[in-house]
Every structure is written in structure tokens, then in C-alpha cells.
PDB file of N, CA and C in Angstrom:
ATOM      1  N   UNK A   1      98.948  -7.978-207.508  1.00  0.00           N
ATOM      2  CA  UNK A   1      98.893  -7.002-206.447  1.00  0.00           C
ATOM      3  C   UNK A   1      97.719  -6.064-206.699  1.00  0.00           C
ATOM      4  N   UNK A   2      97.158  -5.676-205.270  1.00  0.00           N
ATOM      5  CA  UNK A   2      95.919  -4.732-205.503  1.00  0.00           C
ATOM      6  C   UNK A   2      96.375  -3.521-205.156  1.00  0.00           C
ATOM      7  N   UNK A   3      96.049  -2.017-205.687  1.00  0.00           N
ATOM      8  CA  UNK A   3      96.400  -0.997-205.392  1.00  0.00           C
ATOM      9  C   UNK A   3      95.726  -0.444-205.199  1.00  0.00           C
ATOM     10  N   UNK A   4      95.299   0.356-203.991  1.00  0.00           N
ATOM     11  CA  UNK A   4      94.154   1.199-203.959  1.00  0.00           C
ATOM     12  C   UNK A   4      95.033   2.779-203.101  1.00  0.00           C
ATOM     13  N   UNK A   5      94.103   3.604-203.817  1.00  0.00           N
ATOM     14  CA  UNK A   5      94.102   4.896-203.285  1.00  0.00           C
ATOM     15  C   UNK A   5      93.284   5.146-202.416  1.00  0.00           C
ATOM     16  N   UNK A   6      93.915   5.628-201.217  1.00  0.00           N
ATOM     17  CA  UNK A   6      92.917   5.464-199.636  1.00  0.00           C
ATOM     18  C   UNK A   6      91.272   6.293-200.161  1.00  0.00           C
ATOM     19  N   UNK A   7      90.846   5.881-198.993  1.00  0.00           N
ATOM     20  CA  UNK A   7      89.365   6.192-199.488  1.00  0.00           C
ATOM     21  C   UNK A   7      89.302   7.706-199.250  1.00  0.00           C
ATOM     22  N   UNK A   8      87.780   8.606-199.174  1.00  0.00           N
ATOM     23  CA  UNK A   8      87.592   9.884-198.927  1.00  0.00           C
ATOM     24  C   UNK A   8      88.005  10.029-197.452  1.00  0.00           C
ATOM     25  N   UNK A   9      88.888  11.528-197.969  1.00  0.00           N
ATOM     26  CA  UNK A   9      89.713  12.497-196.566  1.00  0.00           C
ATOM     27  C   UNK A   9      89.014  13.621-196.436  1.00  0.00           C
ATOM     28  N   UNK A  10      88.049  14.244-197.168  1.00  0.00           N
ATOM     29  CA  UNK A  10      88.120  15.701-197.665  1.00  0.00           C
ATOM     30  C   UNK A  10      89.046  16.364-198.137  1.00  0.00           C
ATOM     31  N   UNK A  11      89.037  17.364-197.484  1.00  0.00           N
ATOM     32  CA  UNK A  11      89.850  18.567-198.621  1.00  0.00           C
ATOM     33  C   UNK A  11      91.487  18.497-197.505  1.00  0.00           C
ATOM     34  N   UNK A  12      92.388  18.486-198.990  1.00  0.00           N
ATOM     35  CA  UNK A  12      93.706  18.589-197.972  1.00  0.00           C
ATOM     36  C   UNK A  12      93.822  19.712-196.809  1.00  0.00           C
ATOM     37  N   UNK A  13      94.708  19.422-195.916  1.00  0.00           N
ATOM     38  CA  UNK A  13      95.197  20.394-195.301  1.00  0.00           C
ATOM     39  C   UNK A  13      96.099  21.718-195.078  1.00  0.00           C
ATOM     40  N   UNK A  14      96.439  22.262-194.275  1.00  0.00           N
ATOM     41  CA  UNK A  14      97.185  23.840-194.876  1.00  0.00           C
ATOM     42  C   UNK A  14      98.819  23.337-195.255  1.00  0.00           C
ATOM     43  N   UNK A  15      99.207  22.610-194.304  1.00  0.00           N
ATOM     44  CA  UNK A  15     100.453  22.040-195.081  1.00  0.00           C
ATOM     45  C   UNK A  15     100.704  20.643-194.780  1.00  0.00           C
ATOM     46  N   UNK A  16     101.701  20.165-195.570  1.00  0.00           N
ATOM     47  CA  UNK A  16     102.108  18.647-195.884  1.00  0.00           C
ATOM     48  C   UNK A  16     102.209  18.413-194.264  1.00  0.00           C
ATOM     49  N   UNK A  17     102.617  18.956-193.050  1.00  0.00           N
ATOM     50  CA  UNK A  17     103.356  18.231-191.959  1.00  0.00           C
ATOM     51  C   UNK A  17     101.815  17.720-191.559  1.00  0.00           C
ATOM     52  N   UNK A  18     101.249  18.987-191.681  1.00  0.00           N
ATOM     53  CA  UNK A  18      99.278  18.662-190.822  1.00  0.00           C
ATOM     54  C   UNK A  18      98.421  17.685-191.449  1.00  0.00           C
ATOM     55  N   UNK A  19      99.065  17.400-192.547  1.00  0.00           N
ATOM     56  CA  UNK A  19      98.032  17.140-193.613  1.00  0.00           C
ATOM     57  C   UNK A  19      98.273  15.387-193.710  1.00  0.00           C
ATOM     58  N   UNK A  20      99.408  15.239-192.967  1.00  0.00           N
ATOM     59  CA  UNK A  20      99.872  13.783-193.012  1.00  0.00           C
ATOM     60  C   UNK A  20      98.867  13.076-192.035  1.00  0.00           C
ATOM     61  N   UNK A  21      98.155  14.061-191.209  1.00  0.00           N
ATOM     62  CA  UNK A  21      97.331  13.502-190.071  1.00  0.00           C
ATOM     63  C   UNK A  21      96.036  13.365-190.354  1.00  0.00           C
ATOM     64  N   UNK A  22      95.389  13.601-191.502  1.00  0.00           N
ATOM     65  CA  UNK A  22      93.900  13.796-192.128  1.00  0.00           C
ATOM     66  C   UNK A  22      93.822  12.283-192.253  1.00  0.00           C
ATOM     67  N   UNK A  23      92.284  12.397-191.416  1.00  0.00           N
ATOM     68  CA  UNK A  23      91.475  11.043-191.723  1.00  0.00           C
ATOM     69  C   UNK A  23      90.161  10.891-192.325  1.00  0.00           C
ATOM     70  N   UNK A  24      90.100  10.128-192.624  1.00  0.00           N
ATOM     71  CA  UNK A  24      89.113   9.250-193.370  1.00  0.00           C
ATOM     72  C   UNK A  24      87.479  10.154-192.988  1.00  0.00           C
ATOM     73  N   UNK A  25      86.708  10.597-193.920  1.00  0.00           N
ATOM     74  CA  UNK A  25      85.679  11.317-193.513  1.00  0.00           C
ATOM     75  C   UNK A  25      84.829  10.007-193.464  1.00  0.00           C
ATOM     76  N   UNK A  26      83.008  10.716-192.805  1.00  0.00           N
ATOM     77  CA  UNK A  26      82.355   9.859-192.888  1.00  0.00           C
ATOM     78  C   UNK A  26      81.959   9.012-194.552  1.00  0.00           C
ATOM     79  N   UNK A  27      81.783   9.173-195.598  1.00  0.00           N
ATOM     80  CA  UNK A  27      81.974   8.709-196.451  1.00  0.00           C
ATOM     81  C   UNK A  27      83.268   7.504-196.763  1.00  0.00           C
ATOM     82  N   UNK A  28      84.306   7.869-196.871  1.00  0.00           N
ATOM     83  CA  UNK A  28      85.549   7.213-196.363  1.00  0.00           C
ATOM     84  C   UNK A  28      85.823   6.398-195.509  1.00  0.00           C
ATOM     85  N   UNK A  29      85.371   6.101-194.018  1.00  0.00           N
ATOM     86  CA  UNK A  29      85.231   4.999-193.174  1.00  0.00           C
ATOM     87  C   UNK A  29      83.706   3.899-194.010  1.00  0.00           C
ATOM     88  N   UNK A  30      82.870   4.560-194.515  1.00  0.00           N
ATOM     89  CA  UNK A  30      81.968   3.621-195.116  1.00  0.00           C
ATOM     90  C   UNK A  30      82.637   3.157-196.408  1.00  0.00           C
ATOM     91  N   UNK A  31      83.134   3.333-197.335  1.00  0.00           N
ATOM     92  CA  UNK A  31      84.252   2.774-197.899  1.00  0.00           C
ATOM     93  C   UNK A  31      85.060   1.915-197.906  1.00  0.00           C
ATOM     94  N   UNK A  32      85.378   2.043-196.576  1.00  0.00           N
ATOM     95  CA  UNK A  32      86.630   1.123-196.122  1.00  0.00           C
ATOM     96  C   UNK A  32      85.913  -0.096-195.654  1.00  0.00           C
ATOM     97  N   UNK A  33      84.843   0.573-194.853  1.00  0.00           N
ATOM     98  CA  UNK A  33      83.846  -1.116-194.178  1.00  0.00           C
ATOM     99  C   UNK A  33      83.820  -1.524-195.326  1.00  0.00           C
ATOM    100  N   UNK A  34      83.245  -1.113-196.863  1.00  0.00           N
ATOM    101  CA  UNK A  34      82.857  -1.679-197.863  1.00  0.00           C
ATOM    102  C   UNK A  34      83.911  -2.710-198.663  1.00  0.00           C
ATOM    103  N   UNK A  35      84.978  -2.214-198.679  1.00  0.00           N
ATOM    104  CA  UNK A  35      85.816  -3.098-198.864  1.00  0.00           C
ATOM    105  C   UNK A  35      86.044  -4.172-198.817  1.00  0.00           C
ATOM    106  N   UNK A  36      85.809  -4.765-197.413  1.00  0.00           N
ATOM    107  CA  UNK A  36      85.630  -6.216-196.992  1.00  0.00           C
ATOM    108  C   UNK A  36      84.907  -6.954-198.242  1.00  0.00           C
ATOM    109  N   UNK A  37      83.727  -6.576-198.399  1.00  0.00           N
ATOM    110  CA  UNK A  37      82.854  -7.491-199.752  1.00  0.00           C
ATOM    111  C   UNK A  37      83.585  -7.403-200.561  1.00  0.00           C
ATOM    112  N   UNK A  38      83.856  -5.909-201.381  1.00  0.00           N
ATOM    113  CA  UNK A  38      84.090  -5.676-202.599  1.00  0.00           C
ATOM    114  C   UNK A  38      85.603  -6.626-203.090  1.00  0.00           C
ATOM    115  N   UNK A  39      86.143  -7.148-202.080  1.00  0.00           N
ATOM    116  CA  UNK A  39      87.364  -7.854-202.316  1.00  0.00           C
ATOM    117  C   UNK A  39      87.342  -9.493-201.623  1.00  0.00           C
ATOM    118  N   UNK A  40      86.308  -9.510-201.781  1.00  0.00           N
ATOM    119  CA  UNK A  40      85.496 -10.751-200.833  1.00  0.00           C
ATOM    120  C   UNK A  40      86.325 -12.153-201.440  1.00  0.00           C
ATOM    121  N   UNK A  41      86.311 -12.214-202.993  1.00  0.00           N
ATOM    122  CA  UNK A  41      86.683 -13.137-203.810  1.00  0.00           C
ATOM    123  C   UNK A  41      88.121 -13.112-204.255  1.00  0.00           C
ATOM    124  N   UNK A  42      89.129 -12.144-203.567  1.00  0.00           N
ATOM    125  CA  UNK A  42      90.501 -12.219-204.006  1.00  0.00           C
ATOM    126  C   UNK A  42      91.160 -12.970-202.607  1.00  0.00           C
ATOM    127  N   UNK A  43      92.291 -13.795-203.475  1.00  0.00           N
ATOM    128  CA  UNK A  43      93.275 -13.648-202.499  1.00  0.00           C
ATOM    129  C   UNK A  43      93.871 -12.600-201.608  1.00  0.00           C
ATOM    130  N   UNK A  44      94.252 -12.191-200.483  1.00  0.00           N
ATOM    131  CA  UNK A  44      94.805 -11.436-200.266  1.00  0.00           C
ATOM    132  C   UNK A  44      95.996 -11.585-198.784  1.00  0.00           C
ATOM    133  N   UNK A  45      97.292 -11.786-198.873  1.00  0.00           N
ATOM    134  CA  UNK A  45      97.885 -12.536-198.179  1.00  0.00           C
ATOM    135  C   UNK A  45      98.294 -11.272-197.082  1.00  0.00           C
ATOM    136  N   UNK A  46      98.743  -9.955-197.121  1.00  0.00           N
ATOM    137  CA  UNK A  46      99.065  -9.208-196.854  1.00  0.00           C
ATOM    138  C   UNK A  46      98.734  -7.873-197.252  1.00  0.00           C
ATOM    139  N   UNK A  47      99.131  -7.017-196.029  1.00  0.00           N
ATOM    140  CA  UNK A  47      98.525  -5.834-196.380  1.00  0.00           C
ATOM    141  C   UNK A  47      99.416  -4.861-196.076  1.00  0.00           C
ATOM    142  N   UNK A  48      99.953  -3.792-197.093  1.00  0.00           N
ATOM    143  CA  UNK A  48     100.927  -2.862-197.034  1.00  0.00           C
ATOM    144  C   UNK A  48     100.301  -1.555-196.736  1.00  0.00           C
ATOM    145  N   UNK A  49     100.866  -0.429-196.396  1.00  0.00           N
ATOM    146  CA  UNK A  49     100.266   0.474-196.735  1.00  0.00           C
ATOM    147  C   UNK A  49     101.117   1.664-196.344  1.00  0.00           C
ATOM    148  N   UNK A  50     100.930   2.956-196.683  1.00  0.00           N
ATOM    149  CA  UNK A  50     101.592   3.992-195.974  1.00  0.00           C
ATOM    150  C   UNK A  50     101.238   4.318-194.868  1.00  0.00           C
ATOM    151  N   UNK A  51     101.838   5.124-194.291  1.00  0.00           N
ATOM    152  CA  UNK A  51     101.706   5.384-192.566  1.00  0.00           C
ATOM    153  C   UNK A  51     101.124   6.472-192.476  1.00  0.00           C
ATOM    154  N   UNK A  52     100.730   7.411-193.528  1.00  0.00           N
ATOM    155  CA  UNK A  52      99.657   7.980-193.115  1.00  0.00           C
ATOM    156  C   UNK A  52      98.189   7.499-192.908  1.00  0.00           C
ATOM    157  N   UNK A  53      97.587   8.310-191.773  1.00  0.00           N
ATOM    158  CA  UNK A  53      96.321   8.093-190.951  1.00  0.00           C
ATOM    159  C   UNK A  53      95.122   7.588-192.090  1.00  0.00           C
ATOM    160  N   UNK A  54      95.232   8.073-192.931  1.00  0.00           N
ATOM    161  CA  UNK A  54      93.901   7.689-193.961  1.00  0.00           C
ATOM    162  C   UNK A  54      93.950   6.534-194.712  1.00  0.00           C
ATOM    163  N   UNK A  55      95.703   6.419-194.967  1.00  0.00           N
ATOM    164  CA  UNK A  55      95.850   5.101-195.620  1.00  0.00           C
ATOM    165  C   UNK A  55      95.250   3.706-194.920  1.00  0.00           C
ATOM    166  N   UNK A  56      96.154   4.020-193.479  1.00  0.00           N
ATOM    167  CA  UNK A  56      95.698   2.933-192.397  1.00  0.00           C
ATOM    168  C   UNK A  56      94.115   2.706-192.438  1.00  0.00           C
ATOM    169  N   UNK A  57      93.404   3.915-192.374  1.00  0.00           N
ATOM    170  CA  UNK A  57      92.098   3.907-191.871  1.00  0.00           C
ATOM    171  C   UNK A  57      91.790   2.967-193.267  1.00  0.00           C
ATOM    172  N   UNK A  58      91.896   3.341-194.370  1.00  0.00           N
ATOM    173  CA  UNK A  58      91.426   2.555-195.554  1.00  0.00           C
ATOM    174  C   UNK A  58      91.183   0.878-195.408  1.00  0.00           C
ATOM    175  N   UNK A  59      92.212   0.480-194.978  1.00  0.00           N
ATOM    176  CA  UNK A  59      92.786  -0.917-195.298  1.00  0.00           C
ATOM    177  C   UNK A  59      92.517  -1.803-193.968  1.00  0.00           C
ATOM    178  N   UNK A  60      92.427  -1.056-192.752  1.00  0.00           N
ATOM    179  CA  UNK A  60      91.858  -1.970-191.361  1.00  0.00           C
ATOM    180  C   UNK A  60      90.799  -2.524-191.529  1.00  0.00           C
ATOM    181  N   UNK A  61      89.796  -1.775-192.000  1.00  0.00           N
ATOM    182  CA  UNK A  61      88.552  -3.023-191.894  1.00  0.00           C
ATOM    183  C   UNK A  61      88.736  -4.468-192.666  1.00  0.00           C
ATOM    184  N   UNK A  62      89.528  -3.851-193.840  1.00  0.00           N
ATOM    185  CA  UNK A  62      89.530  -5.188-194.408  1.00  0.00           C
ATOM    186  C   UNK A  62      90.895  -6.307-194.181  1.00  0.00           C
ATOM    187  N   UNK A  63      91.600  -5.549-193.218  1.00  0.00           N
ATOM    188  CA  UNK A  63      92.701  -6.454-192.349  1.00  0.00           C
ATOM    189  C   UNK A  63      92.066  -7.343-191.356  1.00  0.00           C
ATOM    190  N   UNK A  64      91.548  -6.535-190.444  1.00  0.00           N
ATOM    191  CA  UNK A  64      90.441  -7.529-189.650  1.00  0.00           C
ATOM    192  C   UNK A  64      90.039  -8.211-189.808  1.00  0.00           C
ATOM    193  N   UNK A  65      89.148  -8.250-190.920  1.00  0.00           N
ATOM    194  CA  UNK A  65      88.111  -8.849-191.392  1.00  0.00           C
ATOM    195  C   UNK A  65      89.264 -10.881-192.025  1.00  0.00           C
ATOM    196  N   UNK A  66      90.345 -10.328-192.067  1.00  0.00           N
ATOM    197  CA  UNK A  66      91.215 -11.481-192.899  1.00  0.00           C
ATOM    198  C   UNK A  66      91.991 -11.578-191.660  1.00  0.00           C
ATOM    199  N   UNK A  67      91.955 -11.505-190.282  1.00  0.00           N
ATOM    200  CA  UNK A  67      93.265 -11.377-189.208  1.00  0.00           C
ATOM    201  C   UNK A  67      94.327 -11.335-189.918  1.00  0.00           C
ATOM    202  N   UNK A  68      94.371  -9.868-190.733  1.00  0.00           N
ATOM    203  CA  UNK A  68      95.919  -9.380-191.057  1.00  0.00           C
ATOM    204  C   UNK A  68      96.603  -8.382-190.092  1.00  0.00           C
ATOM    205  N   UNK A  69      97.281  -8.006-190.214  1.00  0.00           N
ATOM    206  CA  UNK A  69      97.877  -7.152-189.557  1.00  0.00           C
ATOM    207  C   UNK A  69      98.432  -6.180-190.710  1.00  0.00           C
ATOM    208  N   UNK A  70      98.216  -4.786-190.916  1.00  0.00           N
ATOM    209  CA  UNK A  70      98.615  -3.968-191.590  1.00  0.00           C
ATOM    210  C   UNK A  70      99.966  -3.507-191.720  1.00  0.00           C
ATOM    211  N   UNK A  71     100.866  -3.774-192.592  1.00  0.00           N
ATOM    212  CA  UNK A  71     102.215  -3.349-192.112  1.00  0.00           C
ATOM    213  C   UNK A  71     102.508  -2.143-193.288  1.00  0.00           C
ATOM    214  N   UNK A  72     102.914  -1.000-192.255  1.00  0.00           N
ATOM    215  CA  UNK A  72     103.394   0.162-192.701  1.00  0.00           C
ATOM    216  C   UNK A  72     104.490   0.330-193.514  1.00  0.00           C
ATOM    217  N   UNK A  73     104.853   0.986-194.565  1.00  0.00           N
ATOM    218  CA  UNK A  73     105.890   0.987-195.801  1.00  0.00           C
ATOM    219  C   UNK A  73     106.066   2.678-195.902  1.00  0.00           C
ATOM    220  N   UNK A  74     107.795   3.504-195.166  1.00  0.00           N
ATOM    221  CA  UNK A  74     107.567   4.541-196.331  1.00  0.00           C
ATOM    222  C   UNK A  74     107.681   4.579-197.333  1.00  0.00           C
ATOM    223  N   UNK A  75     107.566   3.854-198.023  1.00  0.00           N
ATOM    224  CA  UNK A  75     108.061   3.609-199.428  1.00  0.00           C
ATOM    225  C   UNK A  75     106.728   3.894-200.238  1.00  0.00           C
ATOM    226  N   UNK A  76     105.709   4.262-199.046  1.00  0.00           N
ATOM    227  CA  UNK A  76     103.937   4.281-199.981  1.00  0.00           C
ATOM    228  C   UNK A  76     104.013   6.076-199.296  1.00  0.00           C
ATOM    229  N   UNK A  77     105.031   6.613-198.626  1.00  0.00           N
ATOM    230  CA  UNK A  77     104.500   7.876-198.271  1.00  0.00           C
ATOM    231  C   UNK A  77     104.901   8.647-199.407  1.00  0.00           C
ATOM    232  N   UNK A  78     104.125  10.106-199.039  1.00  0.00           N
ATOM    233  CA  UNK A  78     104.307  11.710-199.974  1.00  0.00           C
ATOM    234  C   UNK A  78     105.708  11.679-200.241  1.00  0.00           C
ATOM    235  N   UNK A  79     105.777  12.097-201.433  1.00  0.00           N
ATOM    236  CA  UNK A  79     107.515  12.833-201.641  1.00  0.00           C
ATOM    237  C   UNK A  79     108.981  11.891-201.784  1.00  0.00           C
ATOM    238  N   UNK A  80     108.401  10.549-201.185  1.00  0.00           N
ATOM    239  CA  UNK A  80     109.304   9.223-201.681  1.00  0.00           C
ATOM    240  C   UNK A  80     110.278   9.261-203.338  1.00  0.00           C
ATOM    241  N   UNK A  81     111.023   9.076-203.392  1.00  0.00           N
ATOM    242  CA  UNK A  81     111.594   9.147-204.801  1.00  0.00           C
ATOM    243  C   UNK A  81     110.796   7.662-205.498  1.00  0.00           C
ATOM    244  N   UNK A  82     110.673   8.111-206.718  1.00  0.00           N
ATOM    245  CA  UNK A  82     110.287   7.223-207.081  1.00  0.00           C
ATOM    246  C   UNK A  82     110.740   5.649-207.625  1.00  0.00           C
ATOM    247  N   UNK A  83     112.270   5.494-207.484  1.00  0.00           N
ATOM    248  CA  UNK A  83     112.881   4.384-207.709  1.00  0.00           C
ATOM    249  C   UNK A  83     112.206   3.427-206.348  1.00  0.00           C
ATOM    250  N   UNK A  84     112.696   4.327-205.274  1.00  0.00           N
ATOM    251  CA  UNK A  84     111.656   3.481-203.795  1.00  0.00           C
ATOM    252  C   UNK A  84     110.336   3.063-203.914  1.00  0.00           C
ATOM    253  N   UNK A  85     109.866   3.933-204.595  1.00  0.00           N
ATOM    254  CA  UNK A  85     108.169   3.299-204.569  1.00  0.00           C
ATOM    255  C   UNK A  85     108.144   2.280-205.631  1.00  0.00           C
ATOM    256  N   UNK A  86     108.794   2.097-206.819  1.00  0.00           N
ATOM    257  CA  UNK A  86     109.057   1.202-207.548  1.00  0.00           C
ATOM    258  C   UNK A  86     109.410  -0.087-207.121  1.00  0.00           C
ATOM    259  N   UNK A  87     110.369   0.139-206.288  1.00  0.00           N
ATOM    260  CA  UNK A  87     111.251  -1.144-206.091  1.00  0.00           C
ATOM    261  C   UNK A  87     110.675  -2.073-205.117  1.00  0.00           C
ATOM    262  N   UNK A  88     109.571  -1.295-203.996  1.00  0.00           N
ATOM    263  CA  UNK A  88     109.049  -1.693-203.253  1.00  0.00           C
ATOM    264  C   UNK A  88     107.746  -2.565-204.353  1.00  0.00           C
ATOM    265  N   UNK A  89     106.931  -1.783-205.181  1.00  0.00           N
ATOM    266  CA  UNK A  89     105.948  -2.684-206.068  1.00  0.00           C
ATOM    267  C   UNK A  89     106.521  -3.852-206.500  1.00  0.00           C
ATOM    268  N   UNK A  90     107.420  -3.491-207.327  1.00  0.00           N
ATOM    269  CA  UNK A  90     107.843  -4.494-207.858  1.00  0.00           C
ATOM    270  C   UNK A  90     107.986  -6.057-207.473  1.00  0.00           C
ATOM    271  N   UNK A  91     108.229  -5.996-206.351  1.00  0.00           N
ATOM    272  CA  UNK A  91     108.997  -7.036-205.516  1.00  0.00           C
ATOM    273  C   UNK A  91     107.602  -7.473-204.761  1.00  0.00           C
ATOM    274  N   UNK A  92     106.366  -7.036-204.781  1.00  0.00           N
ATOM    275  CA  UNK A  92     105.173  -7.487-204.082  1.00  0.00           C
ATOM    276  C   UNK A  92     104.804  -8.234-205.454  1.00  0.00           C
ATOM    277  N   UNK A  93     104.116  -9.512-204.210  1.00  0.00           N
ATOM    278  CA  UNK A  93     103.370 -10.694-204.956  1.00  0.00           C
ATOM    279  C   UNK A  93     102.206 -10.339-205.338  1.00  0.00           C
ATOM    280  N   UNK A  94     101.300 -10.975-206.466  1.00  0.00           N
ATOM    281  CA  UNK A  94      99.957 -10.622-206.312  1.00  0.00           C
ATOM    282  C   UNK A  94      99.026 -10.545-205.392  1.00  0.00           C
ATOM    283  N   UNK A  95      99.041 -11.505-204.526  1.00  0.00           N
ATOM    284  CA  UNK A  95      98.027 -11.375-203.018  1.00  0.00           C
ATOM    285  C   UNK A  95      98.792 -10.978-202.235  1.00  0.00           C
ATOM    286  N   UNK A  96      99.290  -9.706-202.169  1.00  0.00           N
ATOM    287  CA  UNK A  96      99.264  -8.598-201.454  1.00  0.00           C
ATOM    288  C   UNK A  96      98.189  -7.166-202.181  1.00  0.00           C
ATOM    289  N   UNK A  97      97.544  -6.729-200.757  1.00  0.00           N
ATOM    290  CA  UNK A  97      96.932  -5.078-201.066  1.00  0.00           C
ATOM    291  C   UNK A  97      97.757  -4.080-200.772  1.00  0.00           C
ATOM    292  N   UNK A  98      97.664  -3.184-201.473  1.00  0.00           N
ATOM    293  CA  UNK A  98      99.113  -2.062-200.928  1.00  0.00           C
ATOM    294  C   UNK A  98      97.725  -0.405-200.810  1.00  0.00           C
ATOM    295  N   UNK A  99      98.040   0.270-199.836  1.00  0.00           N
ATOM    296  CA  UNK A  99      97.221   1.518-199.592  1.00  0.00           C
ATOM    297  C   UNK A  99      98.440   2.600-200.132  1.00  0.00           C
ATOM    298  N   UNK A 100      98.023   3.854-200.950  1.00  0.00           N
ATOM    299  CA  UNK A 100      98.584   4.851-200.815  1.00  0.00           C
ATOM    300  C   UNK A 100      97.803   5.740-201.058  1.00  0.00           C
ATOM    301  N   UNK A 101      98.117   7.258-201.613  1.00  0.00           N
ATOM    302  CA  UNK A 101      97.708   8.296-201.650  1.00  0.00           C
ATOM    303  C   UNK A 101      97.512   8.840-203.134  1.00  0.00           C
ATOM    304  N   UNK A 102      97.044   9.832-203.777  1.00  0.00           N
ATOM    305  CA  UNK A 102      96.753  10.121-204.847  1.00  0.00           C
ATOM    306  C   UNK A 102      97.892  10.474-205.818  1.00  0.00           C
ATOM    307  N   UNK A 103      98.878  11.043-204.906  1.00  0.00           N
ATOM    308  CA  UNK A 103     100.376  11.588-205.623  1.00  0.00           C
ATOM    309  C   UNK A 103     100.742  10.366-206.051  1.00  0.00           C
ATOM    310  N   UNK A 104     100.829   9.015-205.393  1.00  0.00           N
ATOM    311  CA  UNK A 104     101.983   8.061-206.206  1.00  0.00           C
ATOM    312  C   UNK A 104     101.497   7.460-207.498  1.00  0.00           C
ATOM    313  N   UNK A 105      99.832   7.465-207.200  1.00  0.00           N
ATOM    314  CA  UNK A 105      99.364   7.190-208.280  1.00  0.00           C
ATOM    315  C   UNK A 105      99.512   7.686-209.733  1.00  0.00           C
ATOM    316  N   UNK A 106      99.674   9.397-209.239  1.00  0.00           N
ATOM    317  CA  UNK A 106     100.203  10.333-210.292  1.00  0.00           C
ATOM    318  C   UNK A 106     101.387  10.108-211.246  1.00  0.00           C
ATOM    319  N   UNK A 107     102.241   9.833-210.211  1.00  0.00           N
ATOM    320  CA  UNK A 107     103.706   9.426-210.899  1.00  0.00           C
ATOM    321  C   UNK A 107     103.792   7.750-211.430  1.00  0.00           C
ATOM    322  N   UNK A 108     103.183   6.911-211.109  1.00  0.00           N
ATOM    323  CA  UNK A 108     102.917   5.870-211.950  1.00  0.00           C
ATOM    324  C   UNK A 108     102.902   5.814-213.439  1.00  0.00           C
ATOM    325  N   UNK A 109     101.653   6.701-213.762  1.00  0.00           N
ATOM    326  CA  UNK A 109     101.484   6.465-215.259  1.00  0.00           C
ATOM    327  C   UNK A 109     102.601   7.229-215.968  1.00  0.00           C
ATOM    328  N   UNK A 110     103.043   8.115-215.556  1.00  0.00           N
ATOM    329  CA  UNK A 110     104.293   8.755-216.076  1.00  0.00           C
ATOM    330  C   UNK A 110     105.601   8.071-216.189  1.00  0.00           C
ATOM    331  N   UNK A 111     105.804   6.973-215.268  1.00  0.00           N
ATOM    332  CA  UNK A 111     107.031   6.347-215.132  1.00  0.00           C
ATOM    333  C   UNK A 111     106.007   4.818-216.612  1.00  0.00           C
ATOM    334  N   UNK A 112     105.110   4.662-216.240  1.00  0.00           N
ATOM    335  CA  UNK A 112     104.934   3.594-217.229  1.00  0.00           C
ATOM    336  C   UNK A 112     104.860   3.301-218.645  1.00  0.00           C
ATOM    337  N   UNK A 113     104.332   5.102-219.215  1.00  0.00           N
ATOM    338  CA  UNK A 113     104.579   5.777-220.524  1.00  0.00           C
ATOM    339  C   UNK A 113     106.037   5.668-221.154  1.00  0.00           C
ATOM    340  N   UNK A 114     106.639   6.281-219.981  1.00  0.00           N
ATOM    341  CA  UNK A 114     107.676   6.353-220.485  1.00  0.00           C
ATOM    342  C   UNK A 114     108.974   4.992-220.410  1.00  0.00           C
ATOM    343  N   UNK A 115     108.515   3.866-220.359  1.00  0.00           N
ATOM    344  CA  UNK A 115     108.929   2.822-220.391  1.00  0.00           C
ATOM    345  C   UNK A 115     108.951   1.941-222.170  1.00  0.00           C
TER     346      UNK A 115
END
């Protein structure tokens, strides 16, 4: 499985409800076009991602580019417990890409330390 943290948003927003709606800056949509190459040589059967706007924006070009269709997971959004975001990895094959955000990434290495 590939994991990526959506591309550049800028700077968060004033709160979590507004902030779920932040997209992809210009840097960040060039990113995402970039993608397509940079993953040129993997399998990739499916594409997960969270339902926030930046995640999506991340991972479309390179859905297209494979006629995938992006399918949305809260299990990749903010504030998810983390047994959910677990259980959801877990259970993904390697050729799947999964999009999320910087927080789950956070709690990853903490749940993997402590394993």
C-alpha cells in the first residue's frame, strides 16, 4: 500500500469545520499532476482517500490518469479514532493508494513504537 499525505494547502484554517474545505494551492495541484509519473511504475489498483477537498484534489490526477475512480473513506478523516484508521490500513492490499492528512500520519508512528 502507498500512503501519501495530500499535497500543499497552505496555511490551515480558523477552525476544523472551515478548514475541512481548504484546497490544494498552486504548488499542490502541480504536485498532484506530478504524481501521475512519479508513480508511473507501481501497481496501483485503487484509490482511497479522505473526503476532505485537498485529499481528493491530491489523488484525481492520478485516478484519471489510471480510469480509477477515487473512493472516499472516513476512516482517512481528522479526529477518527485510531483503531478505525488502523483497521481500515490494515485490511488494504498493496496496490491500493490511500490519501490523508498530516494528523494521521502523526499518530502512526506512535501507535507503531509502541507495538
Amino acid at each position: 500500500m502507498l500512503l501519501l499525505r495530500h499535497a500543499s494547502a497552505g496555511e490551515r484554517l480558523s477552525s476544523p469545520e472551515i478548514d475541512r474545505f481548504r484546497r490544494l494551492d498552486e504548488s499542490g495541484r502541480m504536485v498532484a499532476r506530478q504524481l501521475v509519473w512519479a508513480y508511473a511504475d507501481r501497481e496501483i489498483t485503487r484509490i482511497v482517500s479522505s473526503p476532505l477537498a485537498r485529499c481528493l484534489e491530491s489523488v484525481v490526477p492520478l485516478a484519471q490518469s489510471r480510469h480509477l475512480v477515487v473512493e472516499s473513506s472516513w476512516e482517512l478523516e481528522p479526529d477518527v479514532p485510531l483503531d478505525d484508521l488502523l483497521t481500515l490500513l490494515v485490511d488494504l492490499p498493496d496496490s491500493f493508494f490511500v490519501c490523508t492528512q498530516r494528523d494521521e500520519f502523526d499518530t502512526l508512528p506512535r501507535y507503531t513504537l509502541s507495538c
